[in-house]
C-alpha atoms as a PDB file:
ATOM      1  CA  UNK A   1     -11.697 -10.078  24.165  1.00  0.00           C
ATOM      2  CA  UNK A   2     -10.347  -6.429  23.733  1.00  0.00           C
ATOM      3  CA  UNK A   3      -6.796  -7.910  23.066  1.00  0.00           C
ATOM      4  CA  UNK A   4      -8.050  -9.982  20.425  1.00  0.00           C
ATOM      5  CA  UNK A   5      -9.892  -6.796  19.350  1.00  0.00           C
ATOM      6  CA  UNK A   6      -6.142  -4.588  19.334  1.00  0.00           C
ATOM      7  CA  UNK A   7      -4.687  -7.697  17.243  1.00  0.00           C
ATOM      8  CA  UNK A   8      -7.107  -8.235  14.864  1.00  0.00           C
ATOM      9  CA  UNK A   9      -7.065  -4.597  14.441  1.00  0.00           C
ATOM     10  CA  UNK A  10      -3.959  -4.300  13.892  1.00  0.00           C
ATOM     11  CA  UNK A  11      -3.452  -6.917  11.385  1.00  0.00           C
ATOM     12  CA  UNK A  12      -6.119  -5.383   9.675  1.00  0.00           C
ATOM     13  CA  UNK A  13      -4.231  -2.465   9.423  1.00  0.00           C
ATOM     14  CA  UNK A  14      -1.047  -4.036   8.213  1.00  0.00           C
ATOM     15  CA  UNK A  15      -2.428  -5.525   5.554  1.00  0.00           C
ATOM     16  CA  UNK A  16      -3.949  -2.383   4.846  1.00  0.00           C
ATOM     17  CA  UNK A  17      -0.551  -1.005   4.915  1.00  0.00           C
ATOM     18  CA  UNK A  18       1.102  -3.668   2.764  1.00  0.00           C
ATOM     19  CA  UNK A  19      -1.670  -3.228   0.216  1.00  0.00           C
ATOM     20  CA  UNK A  20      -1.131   0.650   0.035  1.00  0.00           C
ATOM     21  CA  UNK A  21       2.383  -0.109  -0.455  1.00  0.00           C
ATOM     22  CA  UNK A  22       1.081  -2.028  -3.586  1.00  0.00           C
ATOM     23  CA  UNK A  23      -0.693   1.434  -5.321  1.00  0.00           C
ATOM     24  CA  UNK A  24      -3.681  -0.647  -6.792  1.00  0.00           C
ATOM     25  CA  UNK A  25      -5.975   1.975  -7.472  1.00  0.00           C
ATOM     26  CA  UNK A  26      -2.950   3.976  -9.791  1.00  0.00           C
ATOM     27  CA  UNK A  27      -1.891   0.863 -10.791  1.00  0.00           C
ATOM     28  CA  UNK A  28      -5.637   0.355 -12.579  1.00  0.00           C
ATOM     29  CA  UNK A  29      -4.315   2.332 -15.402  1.00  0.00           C
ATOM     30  CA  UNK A  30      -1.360  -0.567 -15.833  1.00  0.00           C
ATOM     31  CA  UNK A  31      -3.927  -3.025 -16.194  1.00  0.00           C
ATOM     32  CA  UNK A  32      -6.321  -1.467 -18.627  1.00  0.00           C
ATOM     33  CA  UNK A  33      -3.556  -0.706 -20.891  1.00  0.00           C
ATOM     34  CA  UNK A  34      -2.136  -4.087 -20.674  1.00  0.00           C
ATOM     35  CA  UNK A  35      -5.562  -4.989 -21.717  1.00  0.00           C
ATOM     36  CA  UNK A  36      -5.711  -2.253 -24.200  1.00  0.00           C
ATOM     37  CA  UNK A  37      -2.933  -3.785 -25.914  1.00  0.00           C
ATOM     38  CA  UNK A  38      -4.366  -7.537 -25.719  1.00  0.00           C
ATOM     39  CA  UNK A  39      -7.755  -6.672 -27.254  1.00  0.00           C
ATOM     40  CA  UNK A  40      -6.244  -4.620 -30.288  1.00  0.00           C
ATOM     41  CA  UNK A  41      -3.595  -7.394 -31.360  1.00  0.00           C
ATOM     42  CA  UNK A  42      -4.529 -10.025 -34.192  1.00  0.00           C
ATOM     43  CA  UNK A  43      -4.857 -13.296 -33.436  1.00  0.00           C
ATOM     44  CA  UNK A  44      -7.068 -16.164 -31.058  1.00  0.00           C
ATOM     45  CA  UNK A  45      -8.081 -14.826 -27.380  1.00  0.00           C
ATOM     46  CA  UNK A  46      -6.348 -16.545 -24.597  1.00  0.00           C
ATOM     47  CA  UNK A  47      -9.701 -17.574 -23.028  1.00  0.00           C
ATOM     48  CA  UNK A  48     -11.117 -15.415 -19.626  1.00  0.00           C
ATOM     49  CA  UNK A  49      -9.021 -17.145 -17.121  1.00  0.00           C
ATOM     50  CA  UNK A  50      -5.941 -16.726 -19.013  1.00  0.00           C
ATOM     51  CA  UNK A  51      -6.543 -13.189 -19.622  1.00  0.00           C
ATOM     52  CA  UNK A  52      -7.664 -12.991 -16.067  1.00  0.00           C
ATOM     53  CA  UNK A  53      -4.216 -14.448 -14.848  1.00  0.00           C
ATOM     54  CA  UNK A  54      -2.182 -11.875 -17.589  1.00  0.00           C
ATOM     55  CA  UNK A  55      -3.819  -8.559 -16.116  1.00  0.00           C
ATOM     56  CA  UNK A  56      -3.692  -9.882 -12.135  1.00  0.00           C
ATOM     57  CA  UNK A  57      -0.052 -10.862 -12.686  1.00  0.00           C
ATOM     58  CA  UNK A  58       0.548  -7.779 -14.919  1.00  0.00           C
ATOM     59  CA  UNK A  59      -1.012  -5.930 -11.819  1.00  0.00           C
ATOM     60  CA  UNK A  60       1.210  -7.800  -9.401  1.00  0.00           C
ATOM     61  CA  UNK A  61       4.808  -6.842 -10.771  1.00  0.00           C
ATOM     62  CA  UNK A  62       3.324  -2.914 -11.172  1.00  0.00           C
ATOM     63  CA  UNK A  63       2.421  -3.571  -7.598  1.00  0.00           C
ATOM     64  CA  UNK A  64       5.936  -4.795  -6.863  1.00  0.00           C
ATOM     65  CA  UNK A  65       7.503  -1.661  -8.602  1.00  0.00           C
ATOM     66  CA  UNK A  66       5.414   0.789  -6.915  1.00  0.00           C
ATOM     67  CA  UNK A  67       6.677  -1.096  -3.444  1.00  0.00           C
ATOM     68  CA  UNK A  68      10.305  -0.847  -4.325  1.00  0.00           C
ATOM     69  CA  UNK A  69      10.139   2.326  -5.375  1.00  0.00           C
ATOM     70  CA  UNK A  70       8.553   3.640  -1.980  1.00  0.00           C
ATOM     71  CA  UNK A  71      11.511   1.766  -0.384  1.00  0.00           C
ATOM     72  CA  UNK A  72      14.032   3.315  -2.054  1.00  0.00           C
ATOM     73  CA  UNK A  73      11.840   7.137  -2.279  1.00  0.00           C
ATOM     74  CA  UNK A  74      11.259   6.319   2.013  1.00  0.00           C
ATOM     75  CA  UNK A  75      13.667   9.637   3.043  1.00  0.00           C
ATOM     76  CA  UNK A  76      12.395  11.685   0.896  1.00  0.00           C
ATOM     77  CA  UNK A  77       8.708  10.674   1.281  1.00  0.00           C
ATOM     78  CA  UNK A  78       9.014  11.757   4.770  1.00  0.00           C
ATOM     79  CA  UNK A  79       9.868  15.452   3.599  1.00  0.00           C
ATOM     80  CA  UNK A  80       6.450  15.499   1.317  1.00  0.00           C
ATOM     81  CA  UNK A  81       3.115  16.468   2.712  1.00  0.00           C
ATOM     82  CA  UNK A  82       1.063  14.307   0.655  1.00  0.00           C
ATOM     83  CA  UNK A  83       3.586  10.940   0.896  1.00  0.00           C
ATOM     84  CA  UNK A  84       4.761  11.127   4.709  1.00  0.00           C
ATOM     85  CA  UNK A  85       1.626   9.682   6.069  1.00  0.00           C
ATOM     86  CA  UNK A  86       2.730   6.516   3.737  1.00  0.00           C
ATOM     87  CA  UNK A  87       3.978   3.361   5.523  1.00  0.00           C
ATOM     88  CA  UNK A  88       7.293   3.093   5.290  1.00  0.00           C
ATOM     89  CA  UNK A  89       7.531   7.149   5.940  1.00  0.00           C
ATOM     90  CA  UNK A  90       5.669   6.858   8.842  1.00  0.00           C
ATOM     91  CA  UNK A  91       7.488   3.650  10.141  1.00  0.00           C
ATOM     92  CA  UNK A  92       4.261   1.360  10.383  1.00  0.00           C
ATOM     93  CA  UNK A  93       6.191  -0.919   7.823  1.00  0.00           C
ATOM     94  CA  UNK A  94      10.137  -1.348   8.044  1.00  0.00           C
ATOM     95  CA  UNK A  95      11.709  -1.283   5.041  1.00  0.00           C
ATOM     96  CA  UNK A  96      12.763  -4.792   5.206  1.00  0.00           C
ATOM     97  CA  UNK A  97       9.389  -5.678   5.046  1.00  0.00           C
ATOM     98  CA  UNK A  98       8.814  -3.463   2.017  1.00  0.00           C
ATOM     99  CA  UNK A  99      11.439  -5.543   0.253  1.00  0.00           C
ATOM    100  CA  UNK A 100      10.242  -8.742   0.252  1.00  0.00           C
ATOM    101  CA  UNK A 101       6.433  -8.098   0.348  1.00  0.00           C
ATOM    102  CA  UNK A 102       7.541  -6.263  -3.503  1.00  0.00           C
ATOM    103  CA  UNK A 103      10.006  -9.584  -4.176  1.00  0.00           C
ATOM    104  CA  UNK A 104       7.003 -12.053  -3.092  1.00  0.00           C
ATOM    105  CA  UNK A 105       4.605  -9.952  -5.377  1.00  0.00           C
ATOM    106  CA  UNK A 106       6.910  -9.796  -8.118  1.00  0.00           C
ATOM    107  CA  UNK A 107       7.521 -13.141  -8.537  1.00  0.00           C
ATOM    108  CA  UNK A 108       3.573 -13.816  -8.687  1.00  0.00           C
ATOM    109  CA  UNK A 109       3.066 -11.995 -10.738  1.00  0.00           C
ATOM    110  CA  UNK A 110       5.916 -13.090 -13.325  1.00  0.00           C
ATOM    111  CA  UNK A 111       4.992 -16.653 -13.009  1.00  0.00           C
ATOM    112  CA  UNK A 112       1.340 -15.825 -13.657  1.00  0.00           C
ATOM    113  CA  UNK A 113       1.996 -13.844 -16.844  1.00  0.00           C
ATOM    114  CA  UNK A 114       4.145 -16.738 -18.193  1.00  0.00           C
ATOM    115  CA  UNK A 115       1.346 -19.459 -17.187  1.00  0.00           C
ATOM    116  CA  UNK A 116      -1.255 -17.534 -18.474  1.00  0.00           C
ATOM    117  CA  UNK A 117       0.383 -16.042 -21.525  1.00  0.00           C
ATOM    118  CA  UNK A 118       4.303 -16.730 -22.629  1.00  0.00           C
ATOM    119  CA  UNK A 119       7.926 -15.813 -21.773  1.00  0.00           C
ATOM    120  CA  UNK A 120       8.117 -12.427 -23.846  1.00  0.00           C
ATOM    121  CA  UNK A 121       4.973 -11.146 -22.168  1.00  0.00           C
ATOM    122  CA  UNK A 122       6.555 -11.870 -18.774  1.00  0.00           C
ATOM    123  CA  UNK A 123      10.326 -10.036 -20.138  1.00  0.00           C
ATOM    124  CA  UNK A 124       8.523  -6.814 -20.818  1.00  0.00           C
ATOM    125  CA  UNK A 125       6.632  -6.651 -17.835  1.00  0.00           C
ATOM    126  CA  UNK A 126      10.310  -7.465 -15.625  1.00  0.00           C
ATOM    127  CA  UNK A 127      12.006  -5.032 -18.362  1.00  0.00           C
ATOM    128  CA  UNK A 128       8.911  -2.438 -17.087  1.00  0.00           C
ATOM    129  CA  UNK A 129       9.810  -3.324 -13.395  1.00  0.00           C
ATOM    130  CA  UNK A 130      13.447  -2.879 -13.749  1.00  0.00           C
ATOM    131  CA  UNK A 131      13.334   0.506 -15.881  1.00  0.00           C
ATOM    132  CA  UNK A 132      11.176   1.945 -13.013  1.00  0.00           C
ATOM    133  CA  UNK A 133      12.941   0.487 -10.320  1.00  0.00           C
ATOM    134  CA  UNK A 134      16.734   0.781 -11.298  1.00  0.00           C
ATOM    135  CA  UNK A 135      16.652   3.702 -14.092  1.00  0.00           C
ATOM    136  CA  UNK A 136      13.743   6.305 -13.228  1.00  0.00           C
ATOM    137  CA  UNK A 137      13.804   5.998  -9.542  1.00  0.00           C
ATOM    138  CA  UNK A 138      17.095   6.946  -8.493  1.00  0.00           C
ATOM    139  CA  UNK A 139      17.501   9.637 -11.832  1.00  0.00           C
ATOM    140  CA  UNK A 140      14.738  11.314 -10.440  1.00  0.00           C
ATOM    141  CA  UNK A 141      16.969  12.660  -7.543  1.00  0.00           C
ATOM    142  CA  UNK A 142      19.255  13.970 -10.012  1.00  0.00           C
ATOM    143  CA  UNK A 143      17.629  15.179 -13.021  1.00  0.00           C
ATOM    144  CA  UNK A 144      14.408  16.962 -14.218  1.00  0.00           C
ATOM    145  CA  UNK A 145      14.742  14.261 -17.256  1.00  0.00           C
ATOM    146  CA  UNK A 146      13.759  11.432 -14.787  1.00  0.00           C
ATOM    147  CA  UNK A 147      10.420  12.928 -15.994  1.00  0.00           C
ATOM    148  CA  UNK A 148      10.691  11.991 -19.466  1.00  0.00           C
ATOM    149  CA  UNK A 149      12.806   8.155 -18.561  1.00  0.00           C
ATOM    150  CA  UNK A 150       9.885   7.936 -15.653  1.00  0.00           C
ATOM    151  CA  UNK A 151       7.240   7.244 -19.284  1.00  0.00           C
ATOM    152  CA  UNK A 152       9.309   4.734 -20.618  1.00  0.00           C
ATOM    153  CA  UNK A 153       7.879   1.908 -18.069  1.00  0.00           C
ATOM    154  CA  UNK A 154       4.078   3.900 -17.962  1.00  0.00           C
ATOM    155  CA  UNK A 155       3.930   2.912 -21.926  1.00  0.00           C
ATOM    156  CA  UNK A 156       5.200  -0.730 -21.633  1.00  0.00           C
ATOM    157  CA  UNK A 157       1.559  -2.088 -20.054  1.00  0.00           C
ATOM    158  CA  UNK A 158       0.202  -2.305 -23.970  1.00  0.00           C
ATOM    159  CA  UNK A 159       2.987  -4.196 -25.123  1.00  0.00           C
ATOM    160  CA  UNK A 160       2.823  -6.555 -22.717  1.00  0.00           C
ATOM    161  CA  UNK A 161      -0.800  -7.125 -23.916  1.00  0.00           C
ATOM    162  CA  UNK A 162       0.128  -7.502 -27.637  1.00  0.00           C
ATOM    163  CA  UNK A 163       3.060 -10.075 -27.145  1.00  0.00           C
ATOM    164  CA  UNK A 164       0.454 -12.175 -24.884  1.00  0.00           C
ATOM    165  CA  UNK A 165      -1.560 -12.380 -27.763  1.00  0.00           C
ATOM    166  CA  UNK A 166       0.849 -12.558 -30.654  1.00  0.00           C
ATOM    167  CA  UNK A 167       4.387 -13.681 -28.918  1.00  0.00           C
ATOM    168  CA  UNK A 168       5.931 -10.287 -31.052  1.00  0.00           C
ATOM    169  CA  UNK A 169       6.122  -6.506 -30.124  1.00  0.00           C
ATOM    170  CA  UNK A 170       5.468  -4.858 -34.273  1.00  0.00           C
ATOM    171  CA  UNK A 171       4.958  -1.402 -34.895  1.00  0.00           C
ATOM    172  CA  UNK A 172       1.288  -1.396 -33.698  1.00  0.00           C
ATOM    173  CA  UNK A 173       2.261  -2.361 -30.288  1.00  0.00           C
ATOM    174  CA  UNK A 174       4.848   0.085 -30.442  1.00  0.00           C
ATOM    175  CA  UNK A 175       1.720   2.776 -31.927  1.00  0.00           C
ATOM    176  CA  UNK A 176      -0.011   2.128 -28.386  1.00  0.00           C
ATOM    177  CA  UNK A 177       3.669   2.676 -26.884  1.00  0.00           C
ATOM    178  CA  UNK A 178       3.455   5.801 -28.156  1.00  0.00           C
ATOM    179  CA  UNK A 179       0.558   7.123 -27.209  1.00  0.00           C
ATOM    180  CA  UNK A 180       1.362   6.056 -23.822  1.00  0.00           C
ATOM    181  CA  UNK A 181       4.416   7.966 -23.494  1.00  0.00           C
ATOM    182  CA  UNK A 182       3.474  11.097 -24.788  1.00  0.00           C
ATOM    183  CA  UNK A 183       0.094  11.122 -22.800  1.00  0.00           C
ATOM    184  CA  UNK A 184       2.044  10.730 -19.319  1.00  0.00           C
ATOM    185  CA  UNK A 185       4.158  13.773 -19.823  1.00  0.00           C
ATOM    186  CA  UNK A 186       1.411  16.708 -19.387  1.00  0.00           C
ATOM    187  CA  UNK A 187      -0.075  14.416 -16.813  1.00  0.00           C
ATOM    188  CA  UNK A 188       2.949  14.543 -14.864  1.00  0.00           C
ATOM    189  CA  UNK A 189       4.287  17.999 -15.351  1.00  0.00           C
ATOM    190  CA  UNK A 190       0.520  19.000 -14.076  1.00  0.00           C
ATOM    191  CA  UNK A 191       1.351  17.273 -11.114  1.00  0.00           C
ATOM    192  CA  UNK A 192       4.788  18.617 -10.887  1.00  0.00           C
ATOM    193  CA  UNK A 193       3.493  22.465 -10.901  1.00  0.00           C
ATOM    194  CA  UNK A 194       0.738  21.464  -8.715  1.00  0.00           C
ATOM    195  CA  UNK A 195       2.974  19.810  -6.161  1.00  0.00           C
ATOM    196  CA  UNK A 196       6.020  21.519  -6.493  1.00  0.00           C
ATOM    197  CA  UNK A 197       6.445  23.652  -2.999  1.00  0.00           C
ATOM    198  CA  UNK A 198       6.292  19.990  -2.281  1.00  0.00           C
ATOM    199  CA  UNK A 199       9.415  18.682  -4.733  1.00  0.00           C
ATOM    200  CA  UNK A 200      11.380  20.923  -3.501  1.00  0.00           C
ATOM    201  CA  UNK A 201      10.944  20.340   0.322  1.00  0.00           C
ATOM    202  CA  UNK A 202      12.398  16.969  -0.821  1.00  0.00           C
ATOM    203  CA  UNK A 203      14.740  18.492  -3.291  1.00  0.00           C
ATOM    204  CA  UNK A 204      13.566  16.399  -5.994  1.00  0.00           C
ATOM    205  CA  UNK A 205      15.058  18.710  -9.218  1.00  0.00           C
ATOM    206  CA  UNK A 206      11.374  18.501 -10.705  1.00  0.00           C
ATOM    207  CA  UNK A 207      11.062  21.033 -14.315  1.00  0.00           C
ATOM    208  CA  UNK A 208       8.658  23.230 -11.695  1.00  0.00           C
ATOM    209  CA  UNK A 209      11.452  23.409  -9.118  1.00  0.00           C
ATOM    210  CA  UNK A 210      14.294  24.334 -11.291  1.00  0.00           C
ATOM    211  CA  UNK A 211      12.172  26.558 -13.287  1.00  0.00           C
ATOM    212  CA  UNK A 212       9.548  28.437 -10.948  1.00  0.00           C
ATOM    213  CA  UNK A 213       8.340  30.998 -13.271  1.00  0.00           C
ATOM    214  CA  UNK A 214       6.942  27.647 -14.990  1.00  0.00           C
ATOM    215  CA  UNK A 215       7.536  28.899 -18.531  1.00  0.00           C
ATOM    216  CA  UNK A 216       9.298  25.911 -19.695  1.00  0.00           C
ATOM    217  CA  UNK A 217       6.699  23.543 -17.594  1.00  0.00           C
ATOM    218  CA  UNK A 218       3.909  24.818 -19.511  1.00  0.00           C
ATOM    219  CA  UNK A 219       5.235  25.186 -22.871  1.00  0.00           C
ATOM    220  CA  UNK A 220       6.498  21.403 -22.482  1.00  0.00           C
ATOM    221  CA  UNK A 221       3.212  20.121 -21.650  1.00  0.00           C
ATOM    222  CA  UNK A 222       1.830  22.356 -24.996  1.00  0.00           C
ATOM    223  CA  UNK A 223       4.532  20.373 -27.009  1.00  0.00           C
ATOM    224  CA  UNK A 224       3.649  16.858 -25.724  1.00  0.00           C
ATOM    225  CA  UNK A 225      -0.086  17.120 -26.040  1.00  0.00           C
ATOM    226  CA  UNK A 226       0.750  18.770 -29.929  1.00  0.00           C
ATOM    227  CA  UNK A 227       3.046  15.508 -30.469  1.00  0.00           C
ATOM    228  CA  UNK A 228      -0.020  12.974 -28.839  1.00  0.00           C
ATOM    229  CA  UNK A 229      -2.259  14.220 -31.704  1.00  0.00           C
ATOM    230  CA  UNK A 230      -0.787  13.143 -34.793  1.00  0.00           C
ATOM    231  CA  UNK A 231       0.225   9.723 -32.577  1.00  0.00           C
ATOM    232  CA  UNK A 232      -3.088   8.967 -31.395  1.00  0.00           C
ATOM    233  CA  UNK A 233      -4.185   9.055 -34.858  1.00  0.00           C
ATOM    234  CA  UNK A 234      -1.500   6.429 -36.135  1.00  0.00           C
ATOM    235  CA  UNK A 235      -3.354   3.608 -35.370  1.00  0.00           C
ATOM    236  CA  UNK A 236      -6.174   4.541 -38.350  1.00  0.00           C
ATOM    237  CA  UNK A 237      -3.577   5.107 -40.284  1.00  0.00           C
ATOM    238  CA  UNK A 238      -1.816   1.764 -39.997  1.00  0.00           C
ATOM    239  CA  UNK A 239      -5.555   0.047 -40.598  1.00  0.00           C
ATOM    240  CA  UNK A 240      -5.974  -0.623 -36.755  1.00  0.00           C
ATOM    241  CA  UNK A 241      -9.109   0.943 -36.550  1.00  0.00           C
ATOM    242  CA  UNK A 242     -11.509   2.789 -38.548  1.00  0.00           C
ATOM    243  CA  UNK A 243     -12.538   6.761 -38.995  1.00  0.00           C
ATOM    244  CA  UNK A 244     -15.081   6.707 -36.079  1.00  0.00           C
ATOM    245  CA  UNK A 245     -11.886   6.235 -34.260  1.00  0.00           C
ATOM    246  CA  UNK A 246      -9.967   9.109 -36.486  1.00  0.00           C
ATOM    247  CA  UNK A 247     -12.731  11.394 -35.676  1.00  0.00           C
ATOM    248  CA  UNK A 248     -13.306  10.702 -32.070  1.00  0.00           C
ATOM    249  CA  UNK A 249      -9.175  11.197 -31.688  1.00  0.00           C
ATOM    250  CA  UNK A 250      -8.971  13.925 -33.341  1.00  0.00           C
ATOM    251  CA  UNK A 251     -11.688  15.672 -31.439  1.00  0.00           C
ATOM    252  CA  UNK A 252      -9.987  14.666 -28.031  1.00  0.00           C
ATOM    253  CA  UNK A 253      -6.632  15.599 -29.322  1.00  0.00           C
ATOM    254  CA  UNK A 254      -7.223  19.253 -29.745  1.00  0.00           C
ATOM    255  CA  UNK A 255      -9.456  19.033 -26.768  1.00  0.00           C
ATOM    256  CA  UNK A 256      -6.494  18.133 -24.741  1.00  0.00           C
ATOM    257  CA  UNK A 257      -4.078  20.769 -26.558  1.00  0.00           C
ATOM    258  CA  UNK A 258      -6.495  23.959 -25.783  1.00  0.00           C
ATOM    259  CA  UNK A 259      -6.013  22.766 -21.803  1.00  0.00           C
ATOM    260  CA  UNK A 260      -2.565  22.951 -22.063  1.00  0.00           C
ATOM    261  CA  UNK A 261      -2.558  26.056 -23.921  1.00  0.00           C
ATOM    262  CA  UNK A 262      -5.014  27.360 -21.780  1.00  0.00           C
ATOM    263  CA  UNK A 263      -2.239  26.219 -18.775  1.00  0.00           C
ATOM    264  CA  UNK A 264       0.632  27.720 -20.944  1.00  0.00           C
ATOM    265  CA  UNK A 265      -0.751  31.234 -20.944  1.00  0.00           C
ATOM    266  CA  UNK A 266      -2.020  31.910 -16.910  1.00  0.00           C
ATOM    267  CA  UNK A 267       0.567  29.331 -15.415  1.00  0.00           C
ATOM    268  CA  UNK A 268      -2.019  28.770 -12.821  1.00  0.00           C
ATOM    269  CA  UNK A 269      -2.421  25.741 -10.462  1.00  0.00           C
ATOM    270  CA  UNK A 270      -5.871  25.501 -11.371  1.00  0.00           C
ATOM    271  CA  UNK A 271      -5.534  25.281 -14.844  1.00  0.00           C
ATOM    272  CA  UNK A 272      -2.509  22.797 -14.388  1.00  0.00           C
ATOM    273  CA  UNK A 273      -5.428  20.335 -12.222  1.00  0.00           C
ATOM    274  CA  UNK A 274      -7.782  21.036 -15.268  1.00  0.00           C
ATOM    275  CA  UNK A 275      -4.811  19.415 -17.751  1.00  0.00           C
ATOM    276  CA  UNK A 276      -4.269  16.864 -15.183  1.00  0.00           C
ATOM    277  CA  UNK A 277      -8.298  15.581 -14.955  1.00  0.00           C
ATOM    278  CA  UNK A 278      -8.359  16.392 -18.310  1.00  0.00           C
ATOM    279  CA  UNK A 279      -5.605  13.803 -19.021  1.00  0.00           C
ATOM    280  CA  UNK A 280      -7.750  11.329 -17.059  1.00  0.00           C
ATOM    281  CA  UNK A 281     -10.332  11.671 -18.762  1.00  0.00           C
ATOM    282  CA  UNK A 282      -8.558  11.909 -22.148  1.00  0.00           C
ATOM    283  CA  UNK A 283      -6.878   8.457 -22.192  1.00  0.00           C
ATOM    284  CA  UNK A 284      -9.535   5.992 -21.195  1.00  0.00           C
ATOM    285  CA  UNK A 285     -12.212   7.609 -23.994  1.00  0.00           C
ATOM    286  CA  UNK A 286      -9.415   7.225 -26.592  1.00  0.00           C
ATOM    287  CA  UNK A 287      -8.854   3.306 -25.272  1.00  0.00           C
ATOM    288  CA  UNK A 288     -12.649   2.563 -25.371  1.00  0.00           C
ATOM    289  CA  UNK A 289     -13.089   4.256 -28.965  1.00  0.00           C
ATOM    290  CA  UNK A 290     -10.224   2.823 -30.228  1.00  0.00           C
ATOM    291  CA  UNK A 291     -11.293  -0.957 -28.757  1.00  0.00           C
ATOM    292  CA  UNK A 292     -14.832  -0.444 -30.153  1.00  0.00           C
ATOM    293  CA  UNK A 293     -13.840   0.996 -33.267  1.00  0.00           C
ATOM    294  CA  UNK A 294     -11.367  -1.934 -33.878  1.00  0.00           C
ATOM    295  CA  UNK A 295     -10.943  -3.171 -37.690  1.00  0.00           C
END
């Protein structure tokens, strides 16, 4: 009995281990833009079980990034406080193992996306995959500007969306791009000041680590929260929604700047945490008012 206990414990905790290796809680945010994207684009809905099959396959090649990533990141997780407790770090998982549980997932996921939606849906979600996996990943050992590459795959989710409705990627889709890209960059250089003793125990070249004073950090994050404004307010402008949106954006917008600001003038890690909640909070109350204000 107790060494049927041990092995059903432990397979508990390997799956555990293989679904950590997936990210799905951080990998939420994937999935509500994807479906972002699908609810604002013209045209027929694809039906609940389609759309059901777009965001869990959608989910499943983020999860598949996220698990090739921590296989290739696996030395330098080990040097981190808050990633060496992760499998492959910690050697619960061999790396091996990391590969093809990310290949299997992958895969899934493709063929889901193309069952439940069409071919170009499936290319930008392996074009998302592959600009994370093979472009951002290994930059980010050599360059502070991994930062800026590492928001090119965050802000492909919507499009995905769109060209499962519509089978084309316009200049709306590429609106919702937008705003995606520019949103992740305070978000991440809050977690860069935050974290940074961190970076540089792993000698990551992070904007924090290169830079301690944080000058440039903070007066980035001021610039890319100025820039989200006038974006976030495109999609009125271009008749996808209507001036409850406008308002609402506008009002977040400048909400969002005064954090950074506010980060920009003390530096402080607190006020960096307040950016990066406030960036949380920020993105899914311009989603919902831009879904419900809808044209």
């Amino acid at each position: 009995m107790r060494s049927e206990a041990a092995a059903l414990a432990g397979s508990t905790a390997r799956t555990k281990d293989f679904v950590a290796l997936a990210k799905p809680r951080l990998n939420l945010l994937v999935v509500a833009s994807t479906l972002v994207g699908y609810a604002m684009a013209p045209g027929d809905s694809l039906g609940i079980v389609r759309v059901c099959g777009l965001l869990l396959g959608t989910g499943l090649v983020a999860g598949g990034a996220s698990t090739f990533n921590q296989v290739l990141e696996r030395d330098l997780d080990a040097l981190m406080r808050r990633t060496r407790l992760r499998p492959l770090p910690d050697q619960r998982l061999q790396p091996l193992e990391g590969v093809l549980f990310g290949t299997i997932i992958t895969l899934a996921g493709l063929l889901m996306i193309v069952a439940s939606s069409n071919v170009l849906a499936a290319a930008v979600a392996l074009a998302t995959l592959l600009s994370y996996v093979v472009i951002y990943t290994p930059l980010k050992r050599r360059s502070s500007f991994g930062t800026v590459i590492g928001a090119i795959p965050g802000a492909l989710p919507p499009i995905i969306g769109w060209a499962a409705v519509t089978g084309t990627m316009p200049a709306q889709a590429w609106t919702l791009f937008g705003i995606m890209f520019l949103w992740q960059l305070p978000h991440f250089l809050a977690i860069a000041w935050m974290y940074r003793e961190d970076y540089a125990r792993a000698g990551f070249p992070m904007l924090p680590v290169l830079e301690p004073d944080g000058r440039s950090t903070a007066q980035q994050s001021v610039i890319y929260a100025a820039a989200l404004l006038p974006m976030s307010l495109a999609p009125m402008l271009m008749r996808m929604t209507g001036i409850t949106y406008f308002a609402g954006a506008l009002v977040l917008g400048f909400a969002f700047i005064a954090l950074t600001l506010r980060f920009a003038r003390t530096r402080s890690v607190r006020d960096a945490r307040r950016v990066f909640f406030g960036s949380i909070i920020y993105l899914p109350l311009l989603w919902i008012l831009m879904i419900a204000n809808k044209i």
